[in-house]
PDB file of N, CA and C in Angstrom:
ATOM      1  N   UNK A   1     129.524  71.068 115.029  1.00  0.00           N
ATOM      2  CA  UNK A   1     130.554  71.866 114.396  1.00  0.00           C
ATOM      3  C   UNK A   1     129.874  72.884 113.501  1.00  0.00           C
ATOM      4  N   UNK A   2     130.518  74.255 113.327  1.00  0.00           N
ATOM      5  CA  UNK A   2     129.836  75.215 112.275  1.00  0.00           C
ATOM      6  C   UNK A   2     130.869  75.437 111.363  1.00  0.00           C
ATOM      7  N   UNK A   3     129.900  76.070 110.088  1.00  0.00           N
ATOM      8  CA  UNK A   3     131.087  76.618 109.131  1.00  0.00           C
ATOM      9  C   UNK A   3     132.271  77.356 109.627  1.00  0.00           C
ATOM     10  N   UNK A   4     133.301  77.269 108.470  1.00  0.00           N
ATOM     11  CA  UNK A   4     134.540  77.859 109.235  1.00  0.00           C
ATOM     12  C   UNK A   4     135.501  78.539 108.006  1.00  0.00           C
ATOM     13  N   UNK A   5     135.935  79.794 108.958  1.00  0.00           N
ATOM     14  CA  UNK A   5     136.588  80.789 107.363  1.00  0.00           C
ATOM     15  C   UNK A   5     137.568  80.934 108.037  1.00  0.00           C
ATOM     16  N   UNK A   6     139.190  80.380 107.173  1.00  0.00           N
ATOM     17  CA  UNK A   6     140.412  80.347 107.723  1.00  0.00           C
ATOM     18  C   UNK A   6     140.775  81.774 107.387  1.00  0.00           C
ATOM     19  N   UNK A   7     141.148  82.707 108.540  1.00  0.00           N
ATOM     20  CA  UNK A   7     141.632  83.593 108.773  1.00  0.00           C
ATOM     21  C   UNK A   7     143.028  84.302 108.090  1.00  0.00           C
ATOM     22  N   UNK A   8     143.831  82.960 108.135  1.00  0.00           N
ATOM     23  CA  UNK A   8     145.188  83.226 108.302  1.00  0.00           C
ATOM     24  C   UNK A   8     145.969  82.260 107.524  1.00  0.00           C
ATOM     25  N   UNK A   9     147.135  81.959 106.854  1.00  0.00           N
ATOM     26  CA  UNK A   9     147.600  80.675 106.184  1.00  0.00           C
ATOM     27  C   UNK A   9     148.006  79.815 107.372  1.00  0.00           C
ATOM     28  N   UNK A  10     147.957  78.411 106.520  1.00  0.00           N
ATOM     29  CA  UNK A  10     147.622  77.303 107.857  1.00  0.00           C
ATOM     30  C   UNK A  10     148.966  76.152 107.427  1.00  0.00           C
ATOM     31  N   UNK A  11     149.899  75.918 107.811  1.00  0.00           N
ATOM     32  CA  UNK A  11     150.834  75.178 107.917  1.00  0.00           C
ATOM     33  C   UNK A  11     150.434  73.540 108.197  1.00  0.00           C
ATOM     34  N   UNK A  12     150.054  72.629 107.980  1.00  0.00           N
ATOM     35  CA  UNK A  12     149.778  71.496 107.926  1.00  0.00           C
ATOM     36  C   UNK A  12     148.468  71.089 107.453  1.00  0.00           C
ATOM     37  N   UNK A  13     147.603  70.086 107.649  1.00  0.00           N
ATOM     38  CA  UNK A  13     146.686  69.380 107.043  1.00  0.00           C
ATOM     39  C   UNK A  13     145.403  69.885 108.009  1.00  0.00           C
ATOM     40  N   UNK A  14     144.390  69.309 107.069  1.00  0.00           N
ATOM     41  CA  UNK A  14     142.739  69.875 108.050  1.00  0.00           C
ATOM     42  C   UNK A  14     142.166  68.440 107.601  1.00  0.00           C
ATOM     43  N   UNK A  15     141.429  68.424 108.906  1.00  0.00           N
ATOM     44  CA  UNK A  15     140.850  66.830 108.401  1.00  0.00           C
ATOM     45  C   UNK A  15     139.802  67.390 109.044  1.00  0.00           C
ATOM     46  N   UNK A  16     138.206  67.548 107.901  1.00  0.00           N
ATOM     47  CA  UNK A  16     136.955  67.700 108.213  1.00  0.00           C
ATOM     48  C   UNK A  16     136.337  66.681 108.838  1.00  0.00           C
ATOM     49  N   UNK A  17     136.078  67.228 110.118  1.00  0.00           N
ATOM     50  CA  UNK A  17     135.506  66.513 111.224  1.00  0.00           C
ATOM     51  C   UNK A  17     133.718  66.005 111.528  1.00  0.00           C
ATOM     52  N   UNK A  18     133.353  67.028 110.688  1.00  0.00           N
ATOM     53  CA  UNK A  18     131.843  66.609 110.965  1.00  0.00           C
ATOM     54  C   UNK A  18     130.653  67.099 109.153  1.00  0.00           C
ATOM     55  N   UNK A  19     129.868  66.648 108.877  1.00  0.00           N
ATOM     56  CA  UNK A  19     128.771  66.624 108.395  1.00  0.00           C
ATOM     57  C   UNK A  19     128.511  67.893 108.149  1.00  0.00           C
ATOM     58  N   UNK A  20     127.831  68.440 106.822  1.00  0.00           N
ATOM     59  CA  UNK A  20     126.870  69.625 106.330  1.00  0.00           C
ATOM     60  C   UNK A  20     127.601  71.152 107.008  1.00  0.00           C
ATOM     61  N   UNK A  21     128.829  71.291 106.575  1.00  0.00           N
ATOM     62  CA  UNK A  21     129.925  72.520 106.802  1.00  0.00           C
ATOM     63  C   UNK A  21     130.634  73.179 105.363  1.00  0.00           C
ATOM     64  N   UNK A  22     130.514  74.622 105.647  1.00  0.00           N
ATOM     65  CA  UNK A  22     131.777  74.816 105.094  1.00  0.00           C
ATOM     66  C   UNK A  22     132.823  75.071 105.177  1.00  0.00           C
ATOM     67  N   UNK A  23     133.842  75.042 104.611  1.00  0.00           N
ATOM     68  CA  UNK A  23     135.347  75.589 105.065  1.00  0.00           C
ATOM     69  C   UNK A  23     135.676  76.766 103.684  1.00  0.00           C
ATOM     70  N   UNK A  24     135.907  77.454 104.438  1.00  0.00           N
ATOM     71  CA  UNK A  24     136.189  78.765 103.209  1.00  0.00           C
ATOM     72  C   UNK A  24     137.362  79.602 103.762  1.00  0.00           C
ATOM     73  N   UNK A  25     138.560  79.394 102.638  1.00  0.00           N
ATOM     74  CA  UNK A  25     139.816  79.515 103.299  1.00  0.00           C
ATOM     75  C   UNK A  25     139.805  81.223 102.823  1.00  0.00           C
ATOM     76  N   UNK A  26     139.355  81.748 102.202  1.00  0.00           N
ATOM     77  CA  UNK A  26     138.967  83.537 102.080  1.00  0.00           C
ATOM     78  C   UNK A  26     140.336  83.192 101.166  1.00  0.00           C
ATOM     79  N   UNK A  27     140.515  82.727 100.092  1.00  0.00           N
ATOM     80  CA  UNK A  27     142.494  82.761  99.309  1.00  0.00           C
ATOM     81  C   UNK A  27     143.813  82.721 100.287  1.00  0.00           C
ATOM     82  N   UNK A  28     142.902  81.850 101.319  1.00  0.00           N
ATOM     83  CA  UNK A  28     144.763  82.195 102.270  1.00  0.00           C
ATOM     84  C   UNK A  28     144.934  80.299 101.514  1.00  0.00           C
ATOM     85  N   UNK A  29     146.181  80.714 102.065  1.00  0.00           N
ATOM     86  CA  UNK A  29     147.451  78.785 101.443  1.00  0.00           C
ATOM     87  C   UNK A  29     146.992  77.919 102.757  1.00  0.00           C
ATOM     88  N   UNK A  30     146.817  77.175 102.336  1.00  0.00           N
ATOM     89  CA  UNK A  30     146.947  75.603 103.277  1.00  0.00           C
ATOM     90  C   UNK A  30     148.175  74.905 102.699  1.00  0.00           C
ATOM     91  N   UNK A  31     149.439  74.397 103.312  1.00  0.00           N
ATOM     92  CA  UNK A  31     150.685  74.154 103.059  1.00  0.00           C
ATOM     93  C   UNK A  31     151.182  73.172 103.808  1.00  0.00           C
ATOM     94  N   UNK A  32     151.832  71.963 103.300  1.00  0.00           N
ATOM     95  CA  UNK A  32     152.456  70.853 104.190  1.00  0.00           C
ATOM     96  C   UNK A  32     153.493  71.342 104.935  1.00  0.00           C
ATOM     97  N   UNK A  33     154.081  70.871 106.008  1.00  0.00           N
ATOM     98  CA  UNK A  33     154.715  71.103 106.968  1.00  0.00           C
ATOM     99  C   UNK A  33     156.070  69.755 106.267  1.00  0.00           C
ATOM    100  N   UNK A  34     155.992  68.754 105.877  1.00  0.00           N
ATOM    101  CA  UNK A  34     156.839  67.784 105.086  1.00  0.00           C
ATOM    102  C   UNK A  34     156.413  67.895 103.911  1.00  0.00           C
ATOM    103  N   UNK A  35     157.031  68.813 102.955  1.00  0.00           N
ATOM    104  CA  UNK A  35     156.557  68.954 101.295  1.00  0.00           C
ATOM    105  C   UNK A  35     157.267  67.514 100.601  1.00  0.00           C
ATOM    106  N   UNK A  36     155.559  67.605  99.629  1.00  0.00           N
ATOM    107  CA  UNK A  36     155.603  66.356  98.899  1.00  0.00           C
ATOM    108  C   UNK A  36     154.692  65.084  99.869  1.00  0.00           C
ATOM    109  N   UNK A  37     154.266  65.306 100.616  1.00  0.00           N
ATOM    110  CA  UNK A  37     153.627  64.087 101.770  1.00  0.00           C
ATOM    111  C   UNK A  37     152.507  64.667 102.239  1.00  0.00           C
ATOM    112  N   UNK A  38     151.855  63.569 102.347  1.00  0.00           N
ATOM    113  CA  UNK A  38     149.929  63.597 102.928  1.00  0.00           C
ATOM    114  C   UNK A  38     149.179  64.307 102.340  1.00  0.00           C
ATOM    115  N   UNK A  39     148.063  64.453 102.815  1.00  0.00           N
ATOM    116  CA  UNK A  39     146.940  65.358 102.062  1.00  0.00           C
ATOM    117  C   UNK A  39     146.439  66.276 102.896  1.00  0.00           C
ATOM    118  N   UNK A  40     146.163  67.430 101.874  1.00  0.00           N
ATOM    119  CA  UNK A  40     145.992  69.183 102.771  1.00  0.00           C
ATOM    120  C   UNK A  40     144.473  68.665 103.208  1.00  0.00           C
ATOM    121  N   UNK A  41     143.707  68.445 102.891  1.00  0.00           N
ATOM    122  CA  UNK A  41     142.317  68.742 103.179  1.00  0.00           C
ATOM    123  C   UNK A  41     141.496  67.664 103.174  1.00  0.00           C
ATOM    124  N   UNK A  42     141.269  66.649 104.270  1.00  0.00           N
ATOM    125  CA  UNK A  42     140.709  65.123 103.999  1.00  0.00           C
ATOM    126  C   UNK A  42     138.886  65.250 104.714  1.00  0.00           C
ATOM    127  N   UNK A  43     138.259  64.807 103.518  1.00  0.00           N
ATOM    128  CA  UNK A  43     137.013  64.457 104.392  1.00  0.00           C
ATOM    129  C   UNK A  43     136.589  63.315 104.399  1.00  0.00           C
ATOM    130  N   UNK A  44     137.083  62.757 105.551  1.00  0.00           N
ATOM    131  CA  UNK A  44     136.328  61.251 106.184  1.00  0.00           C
ATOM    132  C   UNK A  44     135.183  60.840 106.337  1.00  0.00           C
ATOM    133  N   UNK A  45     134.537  60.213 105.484  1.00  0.00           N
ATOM    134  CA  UNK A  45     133.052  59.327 105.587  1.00  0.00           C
ATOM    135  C   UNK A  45     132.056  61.207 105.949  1.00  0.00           C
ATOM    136  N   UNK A  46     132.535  61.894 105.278  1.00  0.00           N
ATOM    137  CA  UNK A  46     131.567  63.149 105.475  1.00  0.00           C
ATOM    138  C   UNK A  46     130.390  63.335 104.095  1.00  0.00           C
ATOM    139  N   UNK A  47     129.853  63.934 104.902  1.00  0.00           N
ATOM    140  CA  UNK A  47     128.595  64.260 103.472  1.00  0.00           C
ATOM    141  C   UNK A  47     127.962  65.848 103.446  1.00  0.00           C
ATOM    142  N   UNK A  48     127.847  66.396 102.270  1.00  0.00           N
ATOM    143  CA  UNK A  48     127.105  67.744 102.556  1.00  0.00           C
ATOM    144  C   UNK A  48     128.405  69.092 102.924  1.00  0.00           C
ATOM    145  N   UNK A  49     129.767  68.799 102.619  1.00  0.00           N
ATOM    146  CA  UNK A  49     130.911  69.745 102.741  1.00  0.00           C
ATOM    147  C   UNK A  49     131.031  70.116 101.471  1.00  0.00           C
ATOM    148  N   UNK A  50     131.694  71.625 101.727  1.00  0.00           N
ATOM    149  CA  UNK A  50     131.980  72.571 100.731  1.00  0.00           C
ATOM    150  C   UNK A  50     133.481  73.022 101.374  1.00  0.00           C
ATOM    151  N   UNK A  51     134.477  72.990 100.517  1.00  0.00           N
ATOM    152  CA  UNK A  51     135.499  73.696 100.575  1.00  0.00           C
ATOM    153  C   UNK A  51     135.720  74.504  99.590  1.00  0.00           C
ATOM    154  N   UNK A  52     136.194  75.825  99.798  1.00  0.00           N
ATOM    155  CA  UNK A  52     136.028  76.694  98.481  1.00  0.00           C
ATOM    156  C   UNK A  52     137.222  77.684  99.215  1.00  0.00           C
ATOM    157  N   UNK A  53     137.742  78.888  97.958  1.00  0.00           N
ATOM    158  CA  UNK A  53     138.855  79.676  98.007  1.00  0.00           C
ATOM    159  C   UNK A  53     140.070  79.318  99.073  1.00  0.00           C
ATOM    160  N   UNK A  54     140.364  77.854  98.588  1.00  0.00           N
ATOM    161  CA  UNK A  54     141.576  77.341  99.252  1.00  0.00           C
ATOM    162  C   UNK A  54     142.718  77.435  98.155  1.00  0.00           C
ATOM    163  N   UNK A  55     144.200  77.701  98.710  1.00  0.00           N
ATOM    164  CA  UNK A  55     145.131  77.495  98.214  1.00  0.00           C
ATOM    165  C   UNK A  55     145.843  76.246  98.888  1.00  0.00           C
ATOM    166  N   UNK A  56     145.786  75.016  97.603  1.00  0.00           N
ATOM    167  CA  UNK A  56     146.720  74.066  98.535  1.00  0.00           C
ATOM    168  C   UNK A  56     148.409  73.739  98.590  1.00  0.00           C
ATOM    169  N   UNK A  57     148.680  73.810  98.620  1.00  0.00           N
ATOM    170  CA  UNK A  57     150.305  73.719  98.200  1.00  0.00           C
ATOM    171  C   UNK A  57     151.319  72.656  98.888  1.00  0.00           C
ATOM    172  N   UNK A  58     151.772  71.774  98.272  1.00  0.00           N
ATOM    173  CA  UNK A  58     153.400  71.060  98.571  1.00  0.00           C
ATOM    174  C   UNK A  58     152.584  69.839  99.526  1.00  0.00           C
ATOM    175  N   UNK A  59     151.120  69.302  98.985  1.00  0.00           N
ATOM    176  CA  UNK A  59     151.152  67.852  99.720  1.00  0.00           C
ATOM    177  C   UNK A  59     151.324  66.738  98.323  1.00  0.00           C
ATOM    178  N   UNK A  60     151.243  65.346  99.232  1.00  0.00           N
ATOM    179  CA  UNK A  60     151.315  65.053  97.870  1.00  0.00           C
ATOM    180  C   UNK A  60     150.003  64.427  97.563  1.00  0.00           C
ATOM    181  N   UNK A  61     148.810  64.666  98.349  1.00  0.00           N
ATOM    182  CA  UNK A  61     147.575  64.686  97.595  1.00  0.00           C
ATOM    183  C   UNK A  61     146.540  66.041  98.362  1.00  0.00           C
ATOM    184  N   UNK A  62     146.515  67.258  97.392  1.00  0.00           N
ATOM    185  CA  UNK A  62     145.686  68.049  98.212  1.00  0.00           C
ATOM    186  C   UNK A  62     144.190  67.950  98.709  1.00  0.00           C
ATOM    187  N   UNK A  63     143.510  67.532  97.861  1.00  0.00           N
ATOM    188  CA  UNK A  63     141.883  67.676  98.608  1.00  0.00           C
ATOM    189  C   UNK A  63     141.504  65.682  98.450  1.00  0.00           C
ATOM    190  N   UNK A  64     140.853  65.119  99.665  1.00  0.00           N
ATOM    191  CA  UNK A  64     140.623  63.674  99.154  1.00  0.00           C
ATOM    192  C   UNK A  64     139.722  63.692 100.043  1.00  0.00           C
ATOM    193  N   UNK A  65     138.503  62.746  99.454  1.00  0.00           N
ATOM    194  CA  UNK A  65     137.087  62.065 100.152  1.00  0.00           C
ATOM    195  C   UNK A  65     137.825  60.925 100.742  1.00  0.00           C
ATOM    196  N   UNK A  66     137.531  60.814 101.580  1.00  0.00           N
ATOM    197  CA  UNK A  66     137.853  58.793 102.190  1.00  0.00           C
ATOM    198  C   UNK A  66     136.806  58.280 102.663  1.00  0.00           C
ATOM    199  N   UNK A  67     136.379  57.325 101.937  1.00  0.00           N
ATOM    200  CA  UNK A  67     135.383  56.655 102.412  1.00  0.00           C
ATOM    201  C   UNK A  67     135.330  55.133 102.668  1.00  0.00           C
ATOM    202  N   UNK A  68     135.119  54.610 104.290  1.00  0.00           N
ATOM    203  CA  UNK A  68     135.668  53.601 104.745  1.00  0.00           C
ATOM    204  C   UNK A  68     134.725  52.616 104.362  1.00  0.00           C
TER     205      UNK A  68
END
């Protein structure tokens, strides 16, 4: 997987998929699709991610590490 710069505003959740990336939303919104529920931006058992110039809006947890 390579770094990645969201273009455009993004209507539901991003779940970082792989290791040593960035995600750089350039100030666009990342936004729940059911406001008030889940989380905008999850990184699973990842290491070495950068998320930066994100807007998160209407989850009810925006950015979360999970580690199993």
């Amino acid at each position: 997987m390579e770094d990645t710069e969201l273009m455009v505003e993004h209507q539901g959740n991003i779940i970082i998929g792989a290791d040593d990336i960035t995600l750089d939303c350039a100030g666009n919104m990342v936004s729940s699709l059911v406001p008030g529920s889940g989380i905008g931006i999850a990184l699973n058992n990842r290491i070495k991610v950068t998320v930066k110039n994100c807007y998160v809006q209407d989850f009810e947890v925006g950015l979360a590490y999970l580690r199993a």
